[in-house]
N, C-alpha and C. Protein backbone atom coordinates (compact mmCIF):
# COMPACT_ATOMS: atom_id res chain seq x y z
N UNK A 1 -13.92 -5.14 -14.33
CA UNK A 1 -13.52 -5.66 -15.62
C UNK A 1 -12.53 -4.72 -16.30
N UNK A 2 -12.57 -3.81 -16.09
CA UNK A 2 -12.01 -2.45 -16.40
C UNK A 2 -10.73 -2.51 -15.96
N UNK A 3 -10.45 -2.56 -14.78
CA UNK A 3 -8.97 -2.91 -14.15
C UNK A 3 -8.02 -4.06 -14.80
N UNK A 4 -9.12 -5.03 -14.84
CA UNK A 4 -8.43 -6.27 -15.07
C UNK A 4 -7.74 -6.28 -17.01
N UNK A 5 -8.64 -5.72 -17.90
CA UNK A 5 -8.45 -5.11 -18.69
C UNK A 5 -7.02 -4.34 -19.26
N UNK A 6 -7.03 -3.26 -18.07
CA UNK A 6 -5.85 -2.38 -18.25
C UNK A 6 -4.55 -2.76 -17.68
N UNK A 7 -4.72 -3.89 -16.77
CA UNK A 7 -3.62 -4.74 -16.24
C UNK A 7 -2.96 -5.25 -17.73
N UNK A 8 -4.22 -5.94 -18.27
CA UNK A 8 -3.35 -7.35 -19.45
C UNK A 8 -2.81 -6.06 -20.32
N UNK A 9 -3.60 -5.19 -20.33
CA UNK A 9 -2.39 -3.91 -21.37
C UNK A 9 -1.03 -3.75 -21.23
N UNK A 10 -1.32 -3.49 -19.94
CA UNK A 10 0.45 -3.20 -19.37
C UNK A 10 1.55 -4.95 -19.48
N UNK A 11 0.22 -5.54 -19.02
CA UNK A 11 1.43 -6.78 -18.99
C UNK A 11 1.69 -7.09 -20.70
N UNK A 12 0.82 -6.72 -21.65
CA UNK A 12 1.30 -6.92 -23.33
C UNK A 12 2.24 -5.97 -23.03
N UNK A 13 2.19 -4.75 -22.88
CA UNK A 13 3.19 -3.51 -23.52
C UNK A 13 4.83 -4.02 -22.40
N UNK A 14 4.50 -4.40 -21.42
CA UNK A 14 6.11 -4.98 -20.44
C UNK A 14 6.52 -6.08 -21.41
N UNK A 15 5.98 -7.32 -21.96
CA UNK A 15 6.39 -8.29 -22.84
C UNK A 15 6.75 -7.99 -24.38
N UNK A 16 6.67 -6.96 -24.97
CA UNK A 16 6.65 -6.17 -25.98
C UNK A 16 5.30 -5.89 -27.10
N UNK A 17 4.49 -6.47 -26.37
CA UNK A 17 3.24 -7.11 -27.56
C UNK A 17 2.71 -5.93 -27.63
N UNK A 18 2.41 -5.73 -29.11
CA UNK A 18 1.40 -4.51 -29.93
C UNK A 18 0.03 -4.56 -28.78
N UNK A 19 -0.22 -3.60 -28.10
CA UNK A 19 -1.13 -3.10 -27.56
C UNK A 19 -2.17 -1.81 -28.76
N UNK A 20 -3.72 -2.04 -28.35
CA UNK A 20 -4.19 -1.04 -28.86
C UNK A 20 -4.44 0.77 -28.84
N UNK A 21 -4.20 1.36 -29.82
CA UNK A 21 -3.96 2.71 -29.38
C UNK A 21 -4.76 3.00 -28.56
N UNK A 22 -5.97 2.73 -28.68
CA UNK A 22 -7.06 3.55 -28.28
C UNK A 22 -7.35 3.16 -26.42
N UNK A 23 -6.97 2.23 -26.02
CA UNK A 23 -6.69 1.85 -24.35
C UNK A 23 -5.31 2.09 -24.48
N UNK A 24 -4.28 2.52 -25.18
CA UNK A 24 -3.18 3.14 -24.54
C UNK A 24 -3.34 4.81 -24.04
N UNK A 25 -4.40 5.56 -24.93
CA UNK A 25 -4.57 6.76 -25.15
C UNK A 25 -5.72 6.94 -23.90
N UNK A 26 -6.28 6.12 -23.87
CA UNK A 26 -7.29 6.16 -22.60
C UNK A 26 -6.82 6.03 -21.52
N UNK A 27 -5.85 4.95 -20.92
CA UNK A 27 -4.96 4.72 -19.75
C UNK A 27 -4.30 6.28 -19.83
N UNK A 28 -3.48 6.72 -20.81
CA UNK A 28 -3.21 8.48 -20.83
C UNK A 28 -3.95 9.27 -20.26
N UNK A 29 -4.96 9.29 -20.55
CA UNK A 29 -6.21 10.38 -20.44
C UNK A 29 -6.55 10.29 -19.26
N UNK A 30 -6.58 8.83 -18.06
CA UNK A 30 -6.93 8.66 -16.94
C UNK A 30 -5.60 9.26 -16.10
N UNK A 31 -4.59 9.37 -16.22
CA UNK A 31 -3.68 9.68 -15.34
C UNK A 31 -3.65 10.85 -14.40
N UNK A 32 -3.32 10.84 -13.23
CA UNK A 32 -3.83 12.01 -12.40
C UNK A 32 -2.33 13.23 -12.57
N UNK A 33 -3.28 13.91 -11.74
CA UNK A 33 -2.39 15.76 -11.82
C UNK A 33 -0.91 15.18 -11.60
N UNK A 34 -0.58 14.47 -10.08
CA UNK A 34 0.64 13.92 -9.59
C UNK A 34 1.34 12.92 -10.92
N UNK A 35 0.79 12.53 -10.81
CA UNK A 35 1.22 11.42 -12.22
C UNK A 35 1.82 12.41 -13.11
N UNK A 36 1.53 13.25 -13.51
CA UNK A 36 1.98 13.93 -15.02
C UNK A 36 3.03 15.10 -13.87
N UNK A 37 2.61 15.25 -13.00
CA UNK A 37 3.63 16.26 -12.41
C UNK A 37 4.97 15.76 -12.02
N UNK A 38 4.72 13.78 -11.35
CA UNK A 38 6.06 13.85 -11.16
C UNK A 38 6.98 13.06 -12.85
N UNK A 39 6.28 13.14 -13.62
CA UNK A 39 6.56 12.41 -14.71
C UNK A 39 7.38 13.77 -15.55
N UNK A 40 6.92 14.94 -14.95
CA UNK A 40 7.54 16.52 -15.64
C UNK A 40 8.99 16.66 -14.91
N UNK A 41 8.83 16.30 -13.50
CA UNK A 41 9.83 16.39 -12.64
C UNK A 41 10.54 15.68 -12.12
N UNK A 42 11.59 15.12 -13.47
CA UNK A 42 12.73 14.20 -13.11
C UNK A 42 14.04 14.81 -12.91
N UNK A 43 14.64 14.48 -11.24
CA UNK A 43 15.75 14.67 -11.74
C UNK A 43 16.89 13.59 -11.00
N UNK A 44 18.13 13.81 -11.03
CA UNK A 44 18.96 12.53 -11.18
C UNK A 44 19.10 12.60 -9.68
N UNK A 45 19.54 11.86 -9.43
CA UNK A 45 20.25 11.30 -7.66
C UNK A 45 20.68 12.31 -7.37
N UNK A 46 21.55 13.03 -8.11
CA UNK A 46 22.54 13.99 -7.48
C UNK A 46 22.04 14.75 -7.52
N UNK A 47 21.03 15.74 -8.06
CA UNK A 47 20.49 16.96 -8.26
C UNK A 47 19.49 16.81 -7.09
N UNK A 48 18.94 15.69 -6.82
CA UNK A 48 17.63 15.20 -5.48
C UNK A 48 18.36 15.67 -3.96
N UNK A 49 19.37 15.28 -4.04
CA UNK A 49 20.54 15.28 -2.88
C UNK A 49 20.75 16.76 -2.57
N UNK A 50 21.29 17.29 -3.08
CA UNK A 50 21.58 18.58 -3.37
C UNK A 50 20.44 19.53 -2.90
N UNK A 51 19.36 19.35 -3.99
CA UNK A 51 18.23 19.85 -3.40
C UNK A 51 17.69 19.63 -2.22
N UNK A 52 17.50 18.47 -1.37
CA UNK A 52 17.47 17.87 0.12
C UNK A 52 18.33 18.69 0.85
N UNK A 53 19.14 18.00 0.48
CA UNK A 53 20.49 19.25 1.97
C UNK A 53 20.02 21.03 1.31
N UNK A 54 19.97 21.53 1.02
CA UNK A 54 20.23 23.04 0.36
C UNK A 54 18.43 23.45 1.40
N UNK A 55 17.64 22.52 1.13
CA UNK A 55 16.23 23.17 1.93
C UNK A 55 16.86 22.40 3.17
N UNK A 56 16.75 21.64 3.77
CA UNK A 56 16.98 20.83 4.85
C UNK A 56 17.81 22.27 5.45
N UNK A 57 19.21 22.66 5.04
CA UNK A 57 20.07 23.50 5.53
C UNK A 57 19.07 25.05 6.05
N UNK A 58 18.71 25.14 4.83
CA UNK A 58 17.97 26.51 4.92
C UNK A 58 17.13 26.35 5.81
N UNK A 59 16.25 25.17 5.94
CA UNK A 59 14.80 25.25 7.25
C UNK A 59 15.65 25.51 8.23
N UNK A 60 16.58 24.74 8.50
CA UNK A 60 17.21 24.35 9.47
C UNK A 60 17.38 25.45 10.02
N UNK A 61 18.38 26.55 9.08
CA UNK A 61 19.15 28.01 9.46
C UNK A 61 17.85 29.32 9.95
N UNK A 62 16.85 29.09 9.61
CA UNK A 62 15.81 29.60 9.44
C UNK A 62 15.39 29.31 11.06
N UNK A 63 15.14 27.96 11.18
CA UNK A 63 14.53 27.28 12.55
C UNK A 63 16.02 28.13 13.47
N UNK A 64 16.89 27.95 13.75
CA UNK A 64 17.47 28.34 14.28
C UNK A 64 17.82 30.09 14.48
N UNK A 65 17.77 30.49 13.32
CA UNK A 65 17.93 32.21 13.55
C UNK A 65 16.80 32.83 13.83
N UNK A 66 15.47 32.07 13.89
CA UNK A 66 14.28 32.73 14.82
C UNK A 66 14.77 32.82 16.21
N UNK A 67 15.28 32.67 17.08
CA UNK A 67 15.82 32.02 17.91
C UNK A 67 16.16 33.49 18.78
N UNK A 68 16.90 33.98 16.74
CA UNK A 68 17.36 35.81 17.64
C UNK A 68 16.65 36.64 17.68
N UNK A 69 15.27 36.42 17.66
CA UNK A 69 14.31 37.11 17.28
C UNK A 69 12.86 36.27 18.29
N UNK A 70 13.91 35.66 19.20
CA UNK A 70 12.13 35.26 20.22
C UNK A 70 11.54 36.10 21.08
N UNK A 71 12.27 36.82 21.20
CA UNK A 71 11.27 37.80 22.44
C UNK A 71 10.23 38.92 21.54
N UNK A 72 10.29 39.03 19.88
CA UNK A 72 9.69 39.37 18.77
C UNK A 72 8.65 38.23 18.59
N UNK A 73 7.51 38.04 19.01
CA UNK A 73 7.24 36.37 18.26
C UNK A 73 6.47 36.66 17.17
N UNK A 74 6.24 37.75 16.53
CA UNK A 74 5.59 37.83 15.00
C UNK A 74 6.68 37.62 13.99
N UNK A 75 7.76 37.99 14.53
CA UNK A 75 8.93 37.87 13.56
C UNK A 75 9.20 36.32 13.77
N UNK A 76 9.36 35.72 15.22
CA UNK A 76 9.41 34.78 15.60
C UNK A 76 8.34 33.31 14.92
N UNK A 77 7.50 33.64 14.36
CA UNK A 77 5.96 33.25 14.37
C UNK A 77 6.84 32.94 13.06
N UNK A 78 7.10 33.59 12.23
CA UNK A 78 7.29 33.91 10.94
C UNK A 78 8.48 32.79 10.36
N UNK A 79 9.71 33.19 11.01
CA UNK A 79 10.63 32.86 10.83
C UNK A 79 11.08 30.95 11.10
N UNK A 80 10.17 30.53 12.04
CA UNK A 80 9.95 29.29 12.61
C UNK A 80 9.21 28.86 11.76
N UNK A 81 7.99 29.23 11.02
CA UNK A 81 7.28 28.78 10.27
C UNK A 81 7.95 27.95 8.92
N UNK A 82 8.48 29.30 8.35
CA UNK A 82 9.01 29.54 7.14
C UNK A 82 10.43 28.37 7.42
N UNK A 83 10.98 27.96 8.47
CA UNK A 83 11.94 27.17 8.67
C UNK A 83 11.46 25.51 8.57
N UNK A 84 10.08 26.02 9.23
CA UNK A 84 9.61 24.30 9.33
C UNK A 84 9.15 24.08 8.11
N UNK A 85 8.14 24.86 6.90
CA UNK A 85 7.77 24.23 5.89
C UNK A 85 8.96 24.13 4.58
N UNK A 86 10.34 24.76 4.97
CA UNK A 86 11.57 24.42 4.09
C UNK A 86 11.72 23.40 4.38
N UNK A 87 11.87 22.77 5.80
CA UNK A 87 12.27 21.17 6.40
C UNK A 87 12.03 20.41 5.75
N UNK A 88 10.18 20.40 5.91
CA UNK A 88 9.45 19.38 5.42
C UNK A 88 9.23 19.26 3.85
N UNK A 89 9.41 20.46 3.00
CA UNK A 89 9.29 19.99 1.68
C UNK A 89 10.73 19.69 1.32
N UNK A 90 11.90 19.30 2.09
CA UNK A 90 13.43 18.79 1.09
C UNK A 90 12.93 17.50 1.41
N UNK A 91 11.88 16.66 2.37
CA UNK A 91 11.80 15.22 1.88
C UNK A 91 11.11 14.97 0.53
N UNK A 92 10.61 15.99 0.50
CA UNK A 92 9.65 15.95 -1.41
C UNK A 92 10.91 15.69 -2.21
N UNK A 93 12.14 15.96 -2.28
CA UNK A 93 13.53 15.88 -3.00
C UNK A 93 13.58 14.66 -2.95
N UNK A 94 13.80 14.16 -1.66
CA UNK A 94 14.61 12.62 -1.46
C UNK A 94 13.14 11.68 -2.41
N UNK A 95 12.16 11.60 -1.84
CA UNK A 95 10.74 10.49 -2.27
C UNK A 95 9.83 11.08 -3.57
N UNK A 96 10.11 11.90 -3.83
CA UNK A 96 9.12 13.09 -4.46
C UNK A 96 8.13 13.65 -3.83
N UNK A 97 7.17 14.35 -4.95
CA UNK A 97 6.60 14.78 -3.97
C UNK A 97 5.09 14.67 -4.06
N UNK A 98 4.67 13.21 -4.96
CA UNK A 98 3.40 12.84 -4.98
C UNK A 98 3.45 11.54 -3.90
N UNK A 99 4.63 11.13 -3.52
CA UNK A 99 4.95 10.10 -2.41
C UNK A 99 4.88 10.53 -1.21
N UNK A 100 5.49 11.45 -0.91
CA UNK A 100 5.46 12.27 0.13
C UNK A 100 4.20 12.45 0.75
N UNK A 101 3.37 13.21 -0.34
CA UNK A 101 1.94 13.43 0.08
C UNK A 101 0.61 12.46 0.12
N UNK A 102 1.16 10.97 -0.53
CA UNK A 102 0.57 9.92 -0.42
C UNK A 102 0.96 9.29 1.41
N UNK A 103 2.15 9.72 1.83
CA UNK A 103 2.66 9.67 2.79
C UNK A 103 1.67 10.44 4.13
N UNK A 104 1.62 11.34 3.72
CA UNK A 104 1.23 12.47 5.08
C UNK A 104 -0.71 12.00 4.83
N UNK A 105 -0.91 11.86 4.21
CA UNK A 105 -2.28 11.33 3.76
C UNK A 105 -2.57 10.14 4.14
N UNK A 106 -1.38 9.31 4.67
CA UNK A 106 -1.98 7.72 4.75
C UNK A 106 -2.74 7.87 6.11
N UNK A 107 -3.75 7.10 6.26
CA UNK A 107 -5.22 7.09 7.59
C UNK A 107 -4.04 6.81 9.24
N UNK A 108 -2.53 6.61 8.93
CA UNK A 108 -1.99 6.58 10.40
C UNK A 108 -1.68 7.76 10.57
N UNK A 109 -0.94 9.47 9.55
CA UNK A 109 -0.87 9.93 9.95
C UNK A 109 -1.68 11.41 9.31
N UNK A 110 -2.93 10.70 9.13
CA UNK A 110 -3.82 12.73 8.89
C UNK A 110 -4.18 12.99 9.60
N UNK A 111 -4.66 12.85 10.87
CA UNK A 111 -4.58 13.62 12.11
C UNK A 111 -3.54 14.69 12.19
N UNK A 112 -2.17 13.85 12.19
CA UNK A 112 -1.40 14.78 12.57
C UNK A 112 -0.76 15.72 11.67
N UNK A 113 -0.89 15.32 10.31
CA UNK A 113 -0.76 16.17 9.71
C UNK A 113 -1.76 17.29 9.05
N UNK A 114 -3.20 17.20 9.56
CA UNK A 114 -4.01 18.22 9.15
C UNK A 114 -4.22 18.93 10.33
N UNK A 115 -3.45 18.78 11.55
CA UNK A 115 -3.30 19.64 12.54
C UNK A 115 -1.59 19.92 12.49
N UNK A 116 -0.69 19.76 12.24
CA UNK A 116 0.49 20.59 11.67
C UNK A 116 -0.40 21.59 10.90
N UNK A 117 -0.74 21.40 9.58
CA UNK A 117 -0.84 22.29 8.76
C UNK A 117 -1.98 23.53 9.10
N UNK A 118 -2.64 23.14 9.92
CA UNK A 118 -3.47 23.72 10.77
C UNK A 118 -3.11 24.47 11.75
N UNK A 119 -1.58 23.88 12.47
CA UNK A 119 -1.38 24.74 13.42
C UNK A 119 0.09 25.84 12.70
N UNK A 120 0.40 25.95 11.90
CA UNK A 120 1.12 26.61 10.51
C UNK A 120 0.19 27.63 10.15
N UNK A 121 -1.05 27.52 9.65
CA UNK A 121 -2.11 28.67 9.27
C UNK A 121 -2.58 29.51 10.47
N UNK A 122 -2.67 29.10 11.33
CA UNK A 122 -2.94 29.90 12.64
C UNK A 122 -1.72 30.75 13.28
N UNK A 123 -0.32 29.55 13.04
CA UNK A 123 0.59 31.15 13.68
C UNK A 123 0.86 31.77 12.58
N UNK A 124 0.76 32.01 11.20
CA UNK A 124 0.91 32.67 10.20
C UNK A 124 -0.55 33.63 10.87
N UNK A 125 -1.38 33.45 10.71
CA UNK A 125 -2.45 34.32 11.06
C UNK A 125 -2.28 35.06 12.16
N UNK A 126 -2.10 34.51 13.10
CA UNK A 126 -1.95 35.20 14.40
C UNK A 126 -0.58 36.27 14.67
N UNK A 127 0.76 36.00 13.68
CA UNK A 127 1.19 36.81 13.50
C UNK A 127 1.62 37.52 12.30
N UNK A 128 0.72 37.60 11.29
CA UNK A 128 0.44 38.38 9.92
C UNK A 128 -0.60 39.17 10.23
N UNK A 129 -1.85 38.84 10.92
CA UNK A 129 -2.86 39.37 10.37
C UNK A 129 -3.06 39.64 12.26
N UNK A 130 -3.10 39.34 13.18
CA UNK A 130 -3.93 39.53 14.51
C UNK A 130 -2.84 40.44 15.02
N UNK A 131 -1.31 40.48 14.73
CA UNK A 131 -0.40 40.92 15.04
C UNK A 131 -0.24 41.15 17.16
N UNK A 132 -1.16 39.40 17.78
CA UNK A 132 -0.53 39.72 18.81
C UNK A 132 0.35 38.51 19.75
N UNK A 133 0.71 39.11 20.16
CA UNK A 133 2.05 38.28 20.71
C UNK A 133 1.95 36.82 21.70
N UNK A 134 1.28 37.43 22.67
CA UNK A 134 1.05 35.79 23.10
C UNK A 134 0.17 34.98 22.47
N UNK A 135 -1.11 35.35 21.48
CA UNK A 135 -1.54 34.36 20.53
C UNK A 135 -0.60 33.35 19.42
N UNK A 136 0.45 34.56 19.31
CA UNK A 136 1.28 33.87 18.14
C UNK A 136 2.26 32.80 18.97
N UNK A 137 2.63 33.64 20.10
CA UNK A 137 3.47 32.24 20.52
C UNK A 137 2.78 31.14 21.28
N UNK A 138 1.24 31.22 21.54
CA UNK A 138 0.95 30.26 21.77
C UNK A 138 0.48 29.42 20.25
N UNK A 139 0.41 29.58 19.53
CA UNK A 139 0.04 29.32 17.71
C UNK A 139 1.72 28.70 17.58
N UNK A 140 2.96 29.34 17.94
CA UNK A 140 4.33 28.61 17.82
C UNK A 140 4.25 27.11 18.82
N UNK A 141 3.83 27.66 19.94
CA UNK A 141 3.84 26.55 21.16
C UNK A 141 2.73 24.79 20.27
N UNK A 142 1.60 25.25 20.01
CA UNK A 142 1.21 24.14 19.36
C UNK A 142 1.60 23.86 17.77
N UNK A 143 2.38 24.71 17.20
CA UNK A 143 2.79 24.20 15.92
C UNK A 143 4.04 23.08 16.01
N UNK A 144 4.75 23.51 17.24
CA UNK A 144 5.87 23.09 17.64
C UNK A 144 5.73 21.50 18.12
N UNK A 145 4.49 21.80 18.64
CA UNK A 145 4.12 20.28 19.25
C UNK A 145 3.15 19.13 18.33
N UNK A 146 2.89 19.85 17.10
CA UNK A 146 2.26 19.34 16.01
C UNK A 146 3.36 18.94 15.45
N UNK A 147 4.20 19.66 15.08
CA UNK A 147 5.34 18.93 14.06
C UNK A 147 6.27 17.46 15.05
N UNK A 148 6.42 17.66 16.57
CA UNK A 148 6.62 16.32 17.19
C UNK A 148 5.97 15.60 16.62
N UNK A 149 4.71 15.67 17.18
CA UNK A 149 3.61 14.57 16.95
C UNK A 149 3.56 14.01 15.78
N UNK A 150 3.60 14.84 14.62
CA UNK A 150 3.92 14.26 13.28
C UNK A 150 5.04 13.62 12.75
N UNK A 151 6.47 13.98 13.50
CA UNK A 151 7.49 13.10 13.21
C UNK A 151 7.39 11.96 13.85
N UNK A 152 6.86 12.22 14.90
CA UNK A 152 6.88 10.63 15.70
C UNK A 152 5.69 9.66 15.50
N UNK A 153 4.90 9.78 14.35
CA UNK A 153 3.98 9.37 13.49
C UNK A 153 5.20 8.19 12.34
N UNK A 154 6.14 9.15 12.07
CA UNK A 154 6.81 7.75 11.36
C UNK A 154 7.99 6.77 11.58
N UNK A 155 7.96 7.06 13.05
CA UNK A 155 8.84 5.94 13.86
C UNK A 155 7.86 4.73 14.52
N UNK A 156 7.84 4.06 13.99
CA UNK A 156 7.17 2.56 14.34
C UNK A 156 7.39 2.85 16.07
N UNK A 157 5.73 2.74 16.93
CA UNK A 157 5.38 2.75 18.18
C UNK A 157 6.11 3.84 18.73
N UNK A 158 6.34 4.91 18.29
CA UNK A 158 6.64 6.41 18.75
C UNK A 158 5.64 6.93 19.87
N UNK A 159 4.57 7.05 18.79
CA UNK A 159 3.60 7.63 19.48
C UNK A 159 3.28 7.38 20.66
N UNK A 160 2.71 6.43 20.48
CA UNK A 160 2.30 5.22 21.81
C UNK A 160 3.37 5.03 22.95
N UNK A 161 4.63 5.13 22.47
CA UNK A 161 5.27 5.25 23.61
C UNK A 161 5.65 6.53 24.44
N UNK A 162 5.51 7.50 23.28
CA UNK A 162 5.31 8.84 24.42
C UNK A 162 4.14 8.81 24.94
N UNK A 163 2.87 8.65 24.63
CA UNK A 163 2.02 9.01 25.17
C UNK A 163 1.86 7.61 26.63
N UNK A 164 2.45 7.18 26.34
CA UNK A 164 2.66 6.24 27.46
C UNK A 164 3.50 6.90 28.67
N UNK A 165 4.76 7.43 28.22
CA UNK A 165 5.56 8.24 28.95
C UNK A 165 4.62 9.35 29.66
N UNK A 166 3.71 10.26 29.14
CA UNK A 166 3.35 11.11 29.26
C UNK A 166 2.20 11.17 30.37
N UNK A 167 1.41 10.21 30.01
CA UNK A 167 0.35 9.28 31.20
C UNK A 167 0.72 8.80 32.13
N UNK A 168 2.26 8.60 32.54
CA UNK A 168 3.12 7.77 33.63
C UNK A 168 3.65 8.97 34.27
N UNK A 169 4.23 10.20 33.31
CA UNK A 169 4.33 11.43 34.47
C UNK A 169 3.31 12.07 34.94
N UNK A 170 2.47 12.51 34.45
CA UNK A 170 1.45 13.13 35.23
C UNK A 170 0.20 12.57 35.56
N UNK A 171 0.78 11.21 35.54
CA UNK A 171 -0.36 9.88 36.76
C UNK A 171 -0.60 10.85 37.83
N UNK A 172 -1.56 11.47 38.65
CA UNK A 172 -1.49 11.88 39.97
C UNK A 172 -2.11 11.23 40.92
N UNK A 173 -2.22 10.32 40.55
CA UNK A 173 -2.65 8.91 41.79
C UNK A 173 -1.32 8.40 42.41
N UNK A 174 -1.31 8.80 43.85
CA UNK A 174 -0.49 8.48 44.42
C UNK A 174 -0.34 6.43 45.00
């Protein structure tokens, strides 16, 4: 009753009709953290853009100049990391970034994204705190293959078709 309620509010206040303070001030009071955060954080097309390419560039430069630094893999560990979570937060620019995370949250892809972020805390750990080398690059090796798995989470039948691919090469039934 409650819903249905706060619907006819909104549909008075869209038609111009005097709505009451006290369910306007309450619909206020219900609004979540994201709600008021992206309602703080407006900005125009062009400033979104800008911000997109400028992290996008930087993960990017980041992902790539670990590169001079692989036979290091704590530096390596580090530098790959710090490249992939610039990547992934310039789509917070383009969608925001309570969409975004309504995004990585939807039931097709939290698997893969609570094992990205999972496999992110482990090579940070493994090369911050364990400081050893083939842990960390095996912690790079599955972060690397977490962030696949998670991009190919939002290409319609991605998944399924690698893992189809993947079951067809190493069929060993002759």
């Amino acid at each position: 009753m409650e819903t249905m309620s706060r619907a006819l509010e909104r549909a008075k206040m869209l038609v111009g009709m005097d709505v009451d303070e006290e369910a306007a001030q309450e619909e206020a009071s219900s609004s979540s953290f994201f709600d008021d955060f992206n309602r703080q954080c407006t900005l125009s097309t062009q400033q979104r853009l800008y911000g997109f390419a400028i992290c996008l560039v930087a993960g990017l430069a980041c992902t790539l100049l670990s590169m001079l630094v692989f036979f290091n893999p704590i530096k390596f560990g580090i530098t790959f990391t710090f490249g992939n979570l610039l990547a992934l937060g310039s789509t917070a620019f383009l969608i925001g970034p309570k969409r975004q995370l309504d995004m990585m949250l939807d039931p097709v892809r939290i698997y893969a994204t609570a094992i990205y972020f999972a496999s992110i805390v482990i090579a940070l750990l493994c090369a911050l705190y364990v400081h050893n080398k083939l842990l960390t690059l095996l912690a790079i090796i599955l972060e690397f293959g977490a962030l696949v798995w998670y991009s190919l989470s939002y290409i319609p039948f991605a998944r399924s078709m690698v893992t189809k691919i993947m079951v067809s090469c190493f069929d060993t039934e002759f």
